[in-house]
N, C-alpha and C. Protein backbone atom coordinates (compact mmCIF):
# COMPACT_ATOMS: atom_id res chain seq x y z
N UNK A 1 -10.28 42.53 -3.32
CA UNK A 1 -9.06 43.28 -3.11
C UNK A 1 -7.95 42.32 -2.70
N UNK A 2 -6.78 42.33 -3.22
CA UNK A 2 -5.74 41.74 -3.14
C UNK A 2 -4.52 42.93 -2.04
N UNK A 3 -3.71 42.13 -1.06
CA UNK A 3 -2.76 43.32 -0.62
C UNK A 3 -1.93 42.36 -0.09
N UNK A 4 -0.63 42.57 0.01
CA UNK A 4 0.38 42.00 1.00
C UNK A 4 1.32 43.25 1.69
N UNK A 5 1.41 43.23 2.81
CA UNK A 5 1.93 43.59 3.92
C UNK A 5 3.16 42.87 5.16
N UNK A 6 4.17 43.76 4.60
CA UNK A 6 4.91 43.03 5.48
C UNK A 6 5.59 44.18 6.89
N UNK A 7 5.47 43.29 7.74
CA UNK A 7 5.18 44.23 9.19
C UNK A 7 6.00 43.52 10.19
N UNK A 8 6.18 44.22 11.26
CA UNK A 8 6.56 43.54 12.35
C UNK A 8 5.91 43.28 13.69
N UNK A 9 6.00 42.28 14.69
CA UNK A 9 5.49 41.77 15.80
C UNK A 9 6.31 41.69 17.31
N UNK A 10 6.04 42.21 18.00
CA UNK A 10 6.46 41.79 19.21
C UNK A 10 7.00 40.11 20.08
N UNK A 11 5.75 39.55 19.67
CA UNK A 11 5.72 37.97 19.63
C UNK A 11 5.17 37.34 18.83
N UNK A 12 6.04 36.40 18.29
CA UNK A 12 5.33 35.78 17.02
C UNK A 12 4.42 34.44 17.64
N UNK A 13 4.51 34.25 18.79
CA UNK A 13 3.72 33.02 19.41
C UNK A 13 1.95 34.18 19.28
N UNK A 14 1.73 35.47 19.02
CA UNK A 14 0.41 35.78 18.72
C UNK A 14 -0.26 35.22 17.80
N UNK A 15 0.56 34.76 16.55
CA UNK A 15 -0.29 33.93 15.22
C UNK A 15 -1.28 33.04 15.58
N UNK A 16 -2.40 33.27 14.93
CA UNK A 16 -3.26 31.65 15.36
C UNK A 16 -2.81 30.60 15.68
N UNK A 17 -1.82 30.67 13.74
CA UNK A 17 -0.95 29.31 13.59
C UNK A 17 0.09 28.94 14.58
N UNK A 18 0.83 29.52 14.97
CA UNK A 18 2.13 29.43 15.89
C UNK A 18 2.32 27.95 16.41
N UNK A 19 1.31 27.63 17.92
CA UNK A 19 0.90 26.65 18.39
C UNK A 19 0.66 25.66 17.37
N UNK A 20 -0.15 25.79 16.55
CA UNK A 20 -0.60 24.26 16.37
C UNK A 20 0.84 24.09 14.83
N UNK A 21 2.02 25.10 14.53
CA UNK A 21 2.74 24.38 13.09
C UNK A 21 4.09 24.71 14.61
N UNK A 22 4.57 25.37 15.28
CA UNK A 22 5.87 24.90 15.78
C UNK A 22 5.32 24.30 17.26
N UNK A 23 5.79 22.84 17.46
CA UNK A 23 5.81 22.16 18.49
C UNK A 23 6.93 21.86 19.48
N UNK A 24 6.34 22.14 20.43
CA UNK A 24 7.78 22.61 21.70
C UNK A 24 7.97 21.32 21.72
N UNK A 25 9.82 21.15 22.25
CA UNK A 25 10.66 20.11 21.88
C UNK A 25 10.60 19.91 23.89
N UNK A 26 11.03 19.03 24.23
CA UNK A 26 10.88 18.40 25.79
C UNK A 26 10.17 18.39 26.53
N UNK A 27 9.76 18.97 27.71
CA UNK A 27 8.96 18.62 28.49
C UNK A 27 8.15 20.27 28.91
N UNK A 28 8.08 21.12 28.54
CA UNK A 28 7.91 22.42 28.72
C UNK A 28 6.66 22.61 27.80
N UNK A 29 5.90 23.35 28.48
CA UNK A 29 4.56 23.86 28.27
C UNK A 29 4.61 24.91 26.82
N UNK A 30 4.16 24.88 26.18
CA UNK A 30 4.33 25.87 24.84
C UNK A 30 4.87 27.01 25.09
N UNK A 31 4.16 27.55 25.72
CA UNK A 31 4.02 29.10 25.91
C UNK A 31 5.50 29.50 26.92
N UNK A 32 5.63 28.25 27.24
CA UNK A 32 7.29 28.76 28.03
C UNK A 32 8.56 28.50 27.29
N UNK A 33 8.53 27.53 26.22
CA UNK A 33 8.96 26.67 25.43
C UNK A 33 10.33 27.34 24.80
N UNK A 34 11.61 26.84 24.67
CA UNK A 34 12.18 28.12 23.70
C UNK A 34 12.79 27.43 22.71
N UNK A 35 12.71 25.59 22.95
CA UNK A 35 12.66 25.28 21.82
C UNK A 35 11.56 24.44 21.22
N UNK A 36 11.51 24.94 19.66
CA UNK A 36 10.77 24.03 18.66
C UNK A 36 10.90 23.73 17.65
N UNK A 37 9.87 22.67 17.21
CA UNK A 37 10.33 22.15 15.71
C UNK A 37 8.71 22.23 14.80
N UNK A 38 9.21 22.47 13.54
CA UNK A 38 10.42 23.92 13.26
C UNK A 38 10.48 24.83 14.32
N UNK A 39 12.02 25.00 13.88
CA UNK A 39 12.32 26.56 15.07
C UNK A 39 11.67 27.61 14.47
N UNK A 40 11.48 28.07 16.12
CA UNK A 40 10.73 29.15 16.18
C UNK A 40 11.55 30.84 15.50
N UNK A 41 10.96 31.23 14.77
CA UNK A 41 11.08 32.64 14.25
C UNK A 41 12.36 32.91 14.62
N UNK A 42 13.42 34.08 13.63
CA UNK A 42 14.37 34.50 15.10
C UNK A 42 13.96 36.07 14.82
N UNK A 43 14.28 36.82 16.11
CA UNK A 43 13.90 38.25 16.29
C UNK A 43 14.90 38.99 15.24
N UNK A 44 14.01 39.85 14.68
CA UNK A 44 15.30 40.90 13.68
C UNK A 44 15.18 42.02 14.85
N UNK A 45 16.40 42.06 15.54
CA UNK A 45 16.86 43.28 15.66
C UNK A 45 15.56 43.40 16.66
N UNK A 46 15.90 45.59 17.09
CA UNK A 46 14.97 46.11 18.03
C UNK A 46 13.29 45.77 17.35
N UNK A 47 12.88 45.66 15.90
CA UNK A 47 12.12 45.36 15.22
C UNK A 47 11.18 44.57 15.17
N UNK A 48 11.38 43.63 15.89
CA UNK A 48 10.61 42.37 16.35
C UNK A 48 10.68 41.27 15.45
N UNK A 49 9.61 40.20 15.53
CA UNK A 49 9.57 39.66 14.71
C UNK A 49 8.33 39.47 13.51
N UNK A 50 9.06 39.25 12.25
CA UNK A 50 8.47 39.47 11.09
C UNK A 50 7.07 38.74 10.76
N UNK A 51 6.29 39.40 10.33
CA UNK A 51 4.97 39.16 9.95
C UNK A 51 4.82 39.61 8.53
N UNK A 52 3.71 38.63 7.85
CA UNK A 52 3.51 38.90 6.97
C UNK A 52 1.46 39.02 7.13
N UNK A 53 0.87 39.76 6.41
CA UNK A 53 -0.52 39.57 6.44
C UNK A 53 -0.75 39.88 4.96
N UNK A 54 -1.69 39.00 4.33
CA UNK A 54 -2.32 38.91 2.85
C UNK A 54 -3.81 38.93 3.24
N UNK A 55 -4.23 39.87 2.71
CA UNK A 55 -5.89 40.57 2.16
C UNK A 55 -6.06 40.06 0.83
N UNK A 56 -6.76 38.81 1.08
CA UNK A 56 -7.28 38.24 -0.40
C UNK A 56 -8.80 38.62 -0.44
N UNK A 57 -9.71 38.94 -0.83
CA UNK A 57 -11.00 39.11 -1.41
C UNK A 57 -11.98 39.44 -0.27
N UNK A 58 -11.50 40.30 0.71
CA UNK A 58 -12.04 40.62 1.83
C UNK A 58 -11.56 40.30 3.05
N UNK A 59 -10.88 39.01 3.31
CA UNK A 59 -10.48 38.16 4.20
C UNK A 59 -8.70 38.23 4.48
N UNK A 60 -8.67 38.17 5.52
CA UNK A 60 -7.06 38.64 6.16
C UNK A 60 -6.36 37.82 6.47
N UNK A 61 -5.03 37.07 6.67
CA UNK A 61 -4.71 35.80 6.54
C UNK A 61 -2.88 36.38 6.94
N UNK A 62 -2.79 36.09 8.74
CA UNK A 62 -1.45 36.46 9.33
C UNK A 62 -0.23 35.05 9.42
N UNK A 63 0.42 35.76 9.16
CA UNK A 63 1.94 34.35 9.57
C UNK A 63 3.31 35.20 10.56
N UNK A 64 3.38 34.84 11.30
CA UNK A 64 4.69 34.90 12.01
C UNK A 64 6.00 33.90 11.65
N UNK A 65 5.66 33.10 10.80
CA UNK A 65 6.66 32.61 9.99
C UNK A 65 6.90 31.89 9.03
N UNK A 66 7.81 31.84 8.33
CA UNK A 66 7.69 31.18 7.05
C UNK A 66 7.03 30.03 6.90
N UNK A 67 7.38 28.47 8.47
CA UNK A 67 6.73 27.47 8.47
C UNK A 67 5.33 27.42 8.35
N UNK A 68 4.81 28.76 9.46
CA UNK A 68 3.29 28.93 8.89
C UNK A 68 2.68 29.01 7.51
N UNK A 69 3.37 29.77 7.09
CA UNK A 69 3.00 30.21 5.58
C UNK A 69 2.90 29.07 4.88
N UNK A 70 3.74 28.40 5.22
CA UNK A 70 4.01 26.92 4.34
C UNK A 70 2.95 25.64 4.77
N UNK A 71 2.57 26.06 5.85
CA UNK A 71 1.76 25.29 6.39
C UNK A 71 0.05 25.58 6.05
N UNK A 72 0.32 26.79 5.55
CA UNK A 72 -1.19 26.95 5.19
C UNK A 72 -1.28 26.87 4.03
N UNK A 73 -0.28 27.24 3.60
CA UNK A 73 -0.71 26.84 1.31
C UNK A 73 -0.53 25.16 1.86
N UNK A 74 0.26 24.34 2.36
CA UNK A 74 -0.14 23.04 1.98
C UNK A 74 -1.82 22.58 2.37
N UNK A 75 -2.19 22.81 3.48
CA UNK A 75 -3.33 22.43 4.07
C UNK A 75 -4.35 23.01 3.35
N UNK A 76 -4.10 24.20 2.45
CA UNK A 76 -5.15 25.39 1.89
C UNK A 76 -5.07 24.46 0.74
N UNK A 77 -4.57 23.96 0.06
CA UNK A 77 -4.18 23.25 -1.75
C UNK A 77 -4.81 22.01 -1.70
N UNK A 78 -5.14 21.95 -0.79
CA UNK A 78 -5.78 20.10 -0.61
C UNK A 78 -7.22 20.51 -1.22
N UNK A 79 -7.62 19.65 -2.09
CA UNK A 79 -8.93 20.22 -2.63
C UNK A 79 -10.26 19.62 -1.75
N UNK A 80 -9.87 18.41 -1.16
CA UNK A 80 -10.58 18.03 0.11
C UNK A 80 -9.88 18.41 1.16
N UNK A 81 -10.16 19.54 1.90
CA UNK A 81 -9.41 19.86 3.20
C UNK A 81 -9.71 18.66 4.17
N UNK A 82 -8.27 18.57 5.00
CA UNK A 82 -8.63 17.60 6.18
C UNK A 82 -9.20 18.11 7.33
N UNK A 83 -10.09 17.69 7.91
CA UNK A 83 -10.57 18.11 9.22
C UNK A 83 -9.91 19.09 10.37
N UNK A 84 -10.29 19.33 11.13
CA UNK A 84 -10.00 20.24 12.07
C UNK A 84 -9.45 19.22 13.33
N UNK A 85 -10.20 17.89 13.06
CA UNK A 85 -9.91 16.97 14.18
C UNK A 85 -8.49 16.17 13.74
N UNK A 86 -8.76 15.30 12.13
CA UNK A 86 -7.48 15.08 11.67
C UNK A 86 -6.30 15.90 11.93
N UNK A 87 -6.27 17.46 12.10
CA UNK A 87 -4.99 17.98 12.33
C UNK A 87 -4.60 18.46 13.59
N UNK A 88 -5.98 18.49 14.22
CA UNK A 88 -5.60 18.89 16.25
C UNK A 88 -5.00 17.70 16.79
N UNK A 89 -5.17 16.21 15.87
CA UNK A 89 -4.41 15.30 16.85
C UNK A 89 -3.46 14.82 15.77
N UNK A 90 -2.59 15.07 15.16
CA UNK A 90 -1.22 15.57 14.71
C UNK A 90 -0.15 15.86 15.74
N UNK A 91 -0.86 16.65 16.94
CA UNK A 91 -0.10 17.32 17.29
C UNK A 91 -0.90 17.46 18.66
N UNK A 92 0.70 17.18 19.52
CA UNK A 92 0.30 16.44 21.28
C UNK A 92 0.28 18.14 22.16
N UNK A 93 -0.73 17.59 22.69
CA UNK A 93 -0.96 19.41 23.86
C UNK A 93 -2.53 19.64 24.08
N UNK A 94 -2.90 20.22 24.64
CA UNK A 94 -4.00 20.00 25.29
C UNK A 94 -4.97 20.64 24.74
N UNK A 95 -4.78 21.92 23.58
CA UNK A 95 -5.78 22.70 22.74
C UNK A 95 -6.85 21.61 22.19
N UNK A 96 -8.10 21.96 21.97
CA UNK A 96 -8.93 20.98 21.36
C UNK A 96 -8.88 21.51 19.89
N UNK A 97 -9.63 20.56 19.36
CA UNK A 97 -9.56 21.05 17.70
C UNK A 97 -10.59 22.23 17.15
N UNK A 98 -11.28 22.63 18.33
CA UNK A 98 -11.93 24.01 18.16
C UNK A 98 -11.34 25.44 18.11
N UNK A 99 -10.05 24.73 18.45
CA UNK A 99 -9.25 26.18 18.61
C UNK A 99 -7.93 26.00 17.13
N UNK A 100 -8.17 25.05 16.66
CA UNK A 100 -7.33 25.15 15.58
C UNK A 100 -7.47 26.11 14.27
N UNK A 101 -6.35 26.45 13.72
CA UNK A 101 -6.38 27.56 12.98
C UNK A 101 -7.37 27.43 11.44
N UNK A 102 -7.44 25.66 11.24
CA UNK A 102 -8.39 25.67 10.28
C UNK A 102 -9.77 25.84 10.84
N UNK A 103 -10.12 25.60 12.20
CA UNK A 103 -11.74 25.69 12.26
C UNK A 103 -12.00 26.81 12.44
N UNK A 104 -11.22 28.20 13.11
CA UNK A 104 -11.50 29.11 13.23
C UNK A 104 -11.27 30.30 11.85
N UNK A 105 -10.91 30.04 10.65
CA UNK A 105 -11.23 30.48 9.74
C UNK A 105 -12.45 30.54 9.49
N UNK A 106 -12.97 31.26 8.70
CA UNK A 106 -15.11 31.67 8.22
C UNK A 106 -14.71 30.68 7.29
N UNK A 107 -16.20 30.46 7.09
CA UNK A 107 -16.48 29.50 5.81
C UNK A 107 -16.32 30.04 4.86
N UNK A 108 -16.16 31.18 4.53
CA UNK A 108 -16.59 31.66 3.20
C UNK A 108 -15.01 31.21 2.85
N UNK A 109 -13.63 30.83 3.44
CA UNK A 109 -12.37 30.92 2.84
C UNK A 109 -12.18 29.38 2.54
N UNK A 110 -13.39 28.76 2.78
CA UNK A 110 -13.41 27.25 2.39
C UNK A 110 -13.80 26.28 1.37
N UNK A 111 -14.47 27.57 0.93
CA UNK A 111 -14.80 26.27 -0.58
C UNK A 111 -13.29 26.43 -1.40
N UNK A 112 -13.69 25.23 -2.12
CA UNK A 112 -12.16 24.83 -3.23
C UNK A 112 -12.16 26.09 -4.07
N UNK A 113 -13.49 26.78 -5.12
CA UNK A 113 -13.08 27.74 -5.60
C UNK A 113 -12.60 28.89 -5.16
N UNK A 114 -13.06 29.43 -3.97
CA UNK A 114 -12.09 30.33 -3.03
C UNK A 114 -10.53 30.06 -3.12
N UNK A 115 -10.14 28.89 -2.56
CA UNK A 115 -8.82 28.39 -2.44
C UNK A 115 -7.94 28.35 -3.27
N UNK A 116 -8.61 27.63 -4.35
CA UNK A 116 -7.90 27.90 -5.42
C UNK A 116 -7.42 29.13 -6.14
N UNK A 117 -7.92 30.05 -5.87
CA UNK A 117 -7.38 31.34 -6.16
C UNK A 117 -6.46 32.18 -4.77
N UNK A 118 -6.91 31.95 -4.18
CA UNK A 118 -5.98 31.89 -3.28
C UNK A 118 -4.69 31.57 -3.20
N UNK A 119 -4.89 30.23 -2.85
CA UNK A 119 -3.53 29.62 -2.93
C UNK A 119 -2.51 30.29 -4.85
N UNK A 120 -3.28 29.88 -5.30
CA UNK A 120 -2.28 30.28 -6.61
C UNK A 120 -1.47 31.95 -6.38
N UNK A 121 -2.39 32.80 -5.74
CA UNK A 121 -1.91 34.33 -5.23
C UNK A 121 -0.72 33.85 -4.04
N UNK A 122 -1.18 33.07 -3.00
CA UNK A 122 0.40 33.01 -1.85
C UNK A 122 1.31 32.47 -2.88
N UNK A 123 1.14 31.24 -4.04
CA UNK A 123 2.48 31.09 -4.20
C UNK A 123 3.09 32.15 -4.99
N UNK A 124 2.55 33.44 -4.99
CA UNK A 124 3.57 34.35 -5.98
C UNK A 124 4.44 35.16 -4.64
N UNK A 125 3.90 34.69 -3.37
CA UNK A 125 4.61 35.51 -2.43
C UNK A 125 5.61 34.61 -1.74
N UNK A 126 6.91 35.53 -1.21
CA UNK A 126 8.33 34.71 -0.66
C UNK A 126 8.07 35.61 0.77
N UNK A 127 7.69 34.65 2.03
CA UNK A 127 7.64 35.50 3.47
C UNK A 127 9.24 36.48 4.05
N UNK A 128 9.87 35.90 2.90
CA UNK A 128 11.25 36.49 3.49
C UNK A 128 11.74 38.00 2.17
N UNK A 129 10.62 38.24 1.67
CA UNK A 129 10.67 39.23 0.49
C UNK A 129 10.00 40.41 1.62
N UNK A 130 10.47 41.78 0.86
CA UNK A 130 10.22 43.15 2.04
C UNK A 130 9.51 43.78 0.76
């Protein structure tokens, strides 16, 4: 089953991804953080902020923002994915790489033939399309 859904969120720092694709800029702890790079989401309105979720072949797959989105078709297209460790130390903060958004995906969304169909389905989607 194929589906895209576009919805809204209260806080977009809920995404798996959030933490480990926007990185707080100075000296401030993430979660207090208000700036990052990429910037963080901006709120539409009383509405919150925008989410997108794609149901590819059983499996559910959330973004709170476009950088995410972008961040997972690149990392998803690699036909040798990079590690969980290669990309937890990318990026300075104290999460270990067990908590990163590639290790906590199931296996089953990891082999290349999975992906590859996959990925070819996100690129027909624009996170900023309703």
């Amino acid at each position: 089953m194929k589906r895209v859904e576009f919805g809204y969120v209260s806080d977009w720092k809920s995404s798996s991804m959030a933490y480990w694709v926007h990185i707080e800029e100075g000296k401030s702890i993430w979660s207090k953080s208000e700036k990052f790079n990429p910037p963080a989401p901006i709120k539409d309105g009383v509405q919150g902020y925008r989410k997108l979720t794609i149901e590819f072949d059983g499996f559910i797959f959330e973004f709170t923002s476009e950088a995410q989105f972008e961040e997972f078709i690149t990392v998803m297209s690699k036909k040798l994915l990079p590690t969980s460790f290669e990309l937890a130390n990318k990026r300075p903060g104290s999460k270990g790489r067990n908590s990163h958004w590639l290790s906590r995906l199931p296996g089953k969304t990891k082999p290349w033939r999975y992906r590859e169909k996959l990925i070819q389905y996100c690129k027909k989607i624009s996170f900023t399309s309703k």
